[in-house]
Protein backbone atom coordinates (compact mmCIF):
# COMPACT_ATOMS: atom_id res chain seq x y z
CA UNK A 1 69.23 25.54 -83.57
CA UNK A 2 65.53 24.44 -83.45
CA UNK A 3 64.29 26.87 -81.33
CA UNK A 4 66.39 29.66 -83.54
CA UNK A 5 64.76 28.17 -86.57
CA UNK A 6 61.48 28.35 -85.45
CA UNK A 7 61.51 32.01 -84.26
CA UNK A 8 63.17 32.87 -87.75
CA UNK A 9 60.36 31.42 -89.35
CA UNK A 10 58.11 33.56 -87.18
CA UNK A 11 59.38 36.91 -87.75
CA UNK A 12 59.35 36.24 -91.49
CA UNK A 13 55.78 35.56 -90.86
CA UNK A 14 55.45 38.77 -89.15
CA UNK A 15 57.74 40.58 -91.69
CA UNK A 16 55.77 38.60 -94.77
CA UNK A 17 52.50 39.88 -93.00
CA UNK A 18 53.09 43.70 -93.43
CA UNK A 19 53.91 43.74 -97.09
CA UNK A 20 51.71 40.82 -98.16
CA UNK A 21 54.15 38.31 -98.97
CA UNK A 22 53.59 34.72 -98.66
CA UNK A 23 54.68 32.49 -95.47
CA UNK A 24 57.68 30.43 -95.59
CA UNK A 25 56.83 26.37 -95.17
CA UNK A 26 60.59 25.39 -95.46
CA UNK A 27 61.67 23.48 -92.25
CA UNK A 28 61.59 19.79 -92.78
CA UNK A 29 58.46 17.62 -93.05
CA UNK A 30 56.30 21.02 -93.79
CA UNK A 31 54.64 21.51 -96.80
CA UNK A 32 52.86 24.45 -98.27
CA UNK A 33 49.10 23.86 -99.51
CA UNK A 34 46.07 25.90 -100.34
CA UNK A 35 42.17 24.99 -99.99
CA UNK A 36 39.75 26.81 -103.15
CA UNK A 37 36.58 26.45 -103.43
CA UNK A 38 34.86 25.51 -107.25
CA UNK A 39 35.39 29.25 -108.10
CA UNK A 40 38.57 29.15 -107.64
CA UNK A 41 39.07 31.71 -104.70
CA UNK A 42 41.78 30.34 -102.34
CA UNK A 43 39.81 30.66 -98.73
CA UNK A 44 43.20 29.35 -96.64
CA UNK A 45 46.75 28.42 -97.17
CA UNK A 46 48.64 26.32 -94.89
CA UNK A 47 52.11 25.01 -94.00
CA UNK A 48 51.50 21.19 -92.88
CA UNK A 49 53.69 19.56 -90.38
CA UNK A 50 53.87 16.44 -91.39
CA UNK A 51 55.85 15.24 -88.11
CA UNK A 52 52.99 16.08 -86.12
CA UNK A 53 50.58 15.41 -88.39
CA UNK A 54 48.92 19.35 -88.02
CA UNK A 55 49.39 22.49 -89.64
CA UNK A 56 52.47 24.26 -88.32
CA UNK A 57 50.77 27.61 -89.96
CA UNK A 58 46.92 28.21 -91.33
CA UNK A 59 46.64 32.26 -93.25
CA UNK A 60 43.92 33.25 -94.58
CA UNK A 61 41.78 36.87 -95.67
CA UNK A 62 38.80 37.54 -93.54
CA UNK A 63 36.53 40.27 -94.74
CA UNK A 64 33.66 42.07 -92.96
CA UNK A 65 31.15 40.63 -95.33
CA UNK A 66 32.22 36.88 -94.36
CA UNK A 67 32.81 37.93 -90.73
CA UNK A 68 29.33 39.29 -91.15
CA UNK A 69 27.60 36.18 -92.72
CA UNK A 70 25.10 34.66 -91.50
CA UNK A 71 22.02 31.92 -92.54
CA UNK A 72 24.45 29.00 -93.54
CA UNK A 73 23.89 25.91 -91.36
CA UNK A 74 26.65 24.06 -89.99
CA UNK A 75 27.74 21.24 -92.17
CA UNK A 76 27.05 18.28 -90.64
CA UNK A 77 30.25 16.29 -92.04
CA UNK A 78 33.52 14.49 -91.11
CA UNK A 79 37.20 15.89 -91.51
CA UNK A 80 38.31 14.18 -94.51
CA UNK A 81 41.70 14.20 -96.91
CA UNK A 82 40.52 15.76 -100.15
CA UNK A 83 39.00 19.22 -99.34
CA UNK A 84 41.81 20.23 -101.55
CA UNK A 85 41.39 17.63 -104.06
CA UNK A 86 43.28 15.36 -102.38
CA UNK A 87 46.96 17.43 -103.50
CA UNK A 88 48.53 17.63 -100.04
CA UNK A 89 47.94 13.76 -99.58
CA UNK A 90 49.66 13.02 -102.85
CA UNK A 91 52.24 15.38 -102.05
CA UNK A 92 53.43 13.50 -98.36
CA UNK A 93 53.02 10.09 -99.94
CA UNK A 94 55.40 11.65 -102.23
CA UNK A 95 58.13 12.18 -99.06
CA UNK A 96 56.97 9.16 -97.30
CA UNK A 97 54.26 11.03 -95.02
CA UNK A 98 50.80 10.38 -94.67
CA UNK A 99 47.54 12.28 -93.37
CA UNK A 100 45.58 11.38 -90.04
CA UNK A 101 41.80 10.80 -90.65
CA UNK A 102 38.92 11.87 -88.94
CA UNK A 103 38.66 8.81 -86.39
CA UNK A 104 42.01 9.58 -85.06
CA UNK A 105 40.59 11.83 -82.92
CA UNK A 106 37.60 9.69 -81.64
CA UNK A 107 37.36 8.83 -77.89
CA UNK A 108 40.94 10.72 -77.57
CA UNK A 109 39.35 12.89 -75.04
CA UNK A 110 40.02 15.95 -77.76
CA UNK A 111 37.91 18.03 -80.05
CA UNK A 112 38.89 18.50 -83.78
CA UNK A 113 39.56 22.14 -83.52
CA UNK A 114 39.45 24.17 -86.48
CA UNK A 115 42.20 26.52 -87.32
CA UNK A 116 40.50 28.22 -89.86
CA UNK A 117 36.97 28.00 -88.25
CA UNK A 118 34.18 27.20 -89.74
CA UNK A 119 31.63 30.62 -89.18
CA UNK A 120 35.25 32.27 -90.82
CA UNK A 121 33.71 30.84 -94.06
CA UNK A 122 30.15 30.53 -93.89
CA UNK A 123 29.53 33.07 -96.44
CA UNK A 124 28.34 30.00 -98.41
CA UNK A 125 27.87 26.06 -97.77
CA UNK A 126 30.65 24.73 -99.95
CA UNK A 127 32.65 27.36 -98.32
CA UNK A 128 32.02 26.32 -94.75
CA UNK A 129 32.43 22.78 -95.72
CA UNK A 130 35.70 23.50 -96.85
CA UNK A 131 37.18 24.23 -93.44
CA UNK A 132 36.48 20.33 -92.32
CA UNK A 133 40.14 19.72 -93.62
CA UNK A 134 42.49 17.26 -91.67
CA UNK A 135 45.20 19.58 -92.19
CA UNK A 136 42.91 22.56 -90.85
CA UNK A 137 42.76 20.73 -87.35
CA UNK A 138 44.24 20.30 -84.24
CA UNK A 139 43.35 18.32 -80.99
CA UNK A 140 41.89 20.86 -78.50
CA UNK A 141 40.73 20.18 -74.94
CA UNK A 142 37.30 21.00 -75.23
CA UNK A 143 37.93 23.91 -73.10
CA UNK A 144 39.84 25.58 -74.86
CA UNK A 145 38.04 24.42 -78.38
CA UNK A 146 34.44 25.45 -77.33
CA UNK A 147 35.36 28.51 -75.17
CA UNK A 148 38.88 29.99 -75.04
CA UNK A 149 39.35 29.62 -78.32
CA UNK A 150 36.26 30.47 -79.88
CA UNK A 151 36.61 33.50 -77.54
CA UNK A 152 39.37 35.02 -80.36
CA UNK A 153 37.65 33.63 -82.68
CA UNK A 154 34.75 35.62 -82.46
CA UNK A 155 37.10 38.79 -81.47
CA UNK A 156 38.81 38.48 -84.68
CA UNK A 157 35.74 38.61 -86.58
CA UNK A 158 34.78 41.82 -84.93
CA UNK A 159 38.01 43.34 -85.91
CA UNK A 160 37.18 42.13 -89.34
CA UNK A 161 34.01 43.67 -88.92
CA UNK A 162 36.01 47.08 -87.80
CA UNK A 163 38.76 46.85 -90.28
CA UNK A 164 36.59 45.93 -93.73
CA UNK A 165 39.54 42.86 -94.48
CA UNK A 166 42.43 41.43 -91.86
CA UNK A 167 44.46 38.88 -92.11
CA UNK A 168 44.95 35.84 -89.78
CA UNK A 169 47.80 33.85 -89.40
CA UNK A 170 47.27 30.98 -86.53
CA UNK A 171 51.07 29.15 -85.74
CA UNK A 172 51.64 26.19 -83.64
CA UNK A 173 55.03 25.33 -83.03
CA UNK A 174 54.91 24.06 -79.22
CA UNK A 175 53.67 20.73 -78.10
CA UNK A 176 52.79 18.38 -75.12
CA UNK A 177 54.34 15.23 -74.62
CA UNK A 178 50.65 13.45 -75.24
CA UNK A 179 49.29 12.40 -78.66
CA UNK A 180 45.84 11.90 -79.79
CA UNK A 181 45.37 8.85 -82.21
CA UNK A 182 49.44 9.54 -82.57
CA UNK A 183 48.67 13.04 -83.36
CA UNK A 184 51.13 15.49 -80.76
CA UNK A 185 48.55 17.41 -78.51
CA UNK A 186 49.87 20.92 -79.15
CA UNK A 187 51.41 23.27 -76.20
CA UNK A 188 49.35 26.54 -77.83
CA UNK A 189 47.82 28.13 -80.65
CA UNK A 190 49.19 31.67 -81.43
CA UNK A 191 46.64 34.02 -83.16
CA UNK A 192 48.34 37.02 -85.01
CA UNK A 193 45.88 39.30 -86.91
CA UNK A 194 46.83 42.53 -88.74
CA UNK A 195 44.54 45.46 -90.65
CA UNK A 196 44.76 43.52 -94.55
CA UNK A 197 45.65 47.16 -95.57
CA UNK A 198 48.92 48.43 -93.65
CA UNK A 199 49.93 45.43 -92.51
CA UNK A 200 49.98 46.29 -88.76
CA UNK A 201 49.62 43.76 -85.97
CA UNK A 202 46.30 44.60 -84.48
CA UNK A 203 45.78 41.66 -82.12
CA UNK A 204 48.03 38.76 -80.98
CA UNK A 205 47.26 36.08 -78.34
CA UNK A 206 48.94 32.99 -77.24
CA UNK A 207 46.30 30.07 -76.17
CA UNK A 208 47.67 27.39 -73.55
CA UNK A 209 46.19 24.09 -73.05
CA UNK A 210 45.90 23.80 -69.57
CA UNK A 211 48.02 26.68 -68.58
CA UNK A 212 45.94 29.13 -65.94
CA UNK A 213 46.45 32.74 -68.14
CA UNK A 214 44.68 36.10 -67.98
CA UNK A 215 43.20 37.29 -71.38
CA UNK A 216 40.92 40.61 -72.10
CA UNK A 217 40.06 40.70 -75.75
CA UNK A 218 36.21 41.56 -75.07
């Protein structure tokens, strides 16, 4: 029934994708939350698992003018609990849940790897900042964090570039048996991007942690 529920959930993301209708976050211990910046412009919505402690989905607009931005450093800070004002915390103490912190992850032998990276939002500084969410991350072997995964990263940005505006939809629904500062090490990260316009799929990849796999997306 699990397994049913979860590939339910993904068509309707699929299905929710083509006529711009929001995700559903309605399994248990997943909530639904949103990151905006001071303007108010929502840069990523999310469905947190709160079970393991990770977001189940990350979806967010990428145009060719943030794909295309460039001069904004890096922000030099640590994942913390309140790049949304602190409203998803508040909501899981709510249901008994709580957020991991940033020093979970130290000396686990993982990265913190963005779902909604970083140079995805670098248009400005508070923007980019933004993305160092503990509900944006995952542990990634660095591997797959630094190079596999930046790899479609920086593909979907081109297609952004190509497109004018897609959308991206990241979903991570399979796991290890390891945890990382008892965060669950996922299985892979499935990237789903479609043309923000029609709605069609226009690239999909599966990443596996430690699972040999041929992939041509230069």
């Amino acid at each position: 029934m699990k397994k049913l529920a979860l590939l339910l959930l993904i068509l309707h993301i699929t299905v929710a994708a083509s006529f711009g209708i929001a995700f559903a976050c309605d399994l248990e211990g997943h909530f639904k939350f949103d990151v905006s910046n001071s303007g108010g412009d929502i840069l990523y919505s999310g469905c947190y698992d709160a079970i393991n402690l990770g977001p189940h989905i990350i979806d967010y607009i990428l145009t060719k003018e943030r794909a295309e931005a460039t001069g904004v450093r890096r922000p030099s800070v640590s994942f913390t609990q309140n790049r949304d004002n602190g409203l998803l915390r508040e909501l899981l103490q709510e249901y008994g849940y709580t957020l991991p912190h940033h020093r979970d992850f130290t000396n686990s032998g993982y990265d913190r790897g963005h779902m909604a990276p970083n140079a995805d939002f670098n248009d400005t500084y508070e923007n980019a900042r933004l993305t160092f969410f503990i509900g944006n991350i995952w542990p990634q072997t660095p591997e797959v964090n630094r190079v596999t995964w930046l790899r479609t990263e920086n593909h979907t940005r081109r297609l952004a570039s190509e497109y004018l505006a897609v959308r991206v939809i990241i979903v991570v629904d399979e796991f290890t048996e390891l945890k990382a500062g008892g965060i669950s090490v996922p299985l892979n990260f499935k990237r789903r991007v479609y043309d923000h316009d029609t709605g069609e799929l226009i690239y999909e990849i599966d990443i596996y942690q430690g699972v040999e796999q041929d992939e041509d997306e230069d």
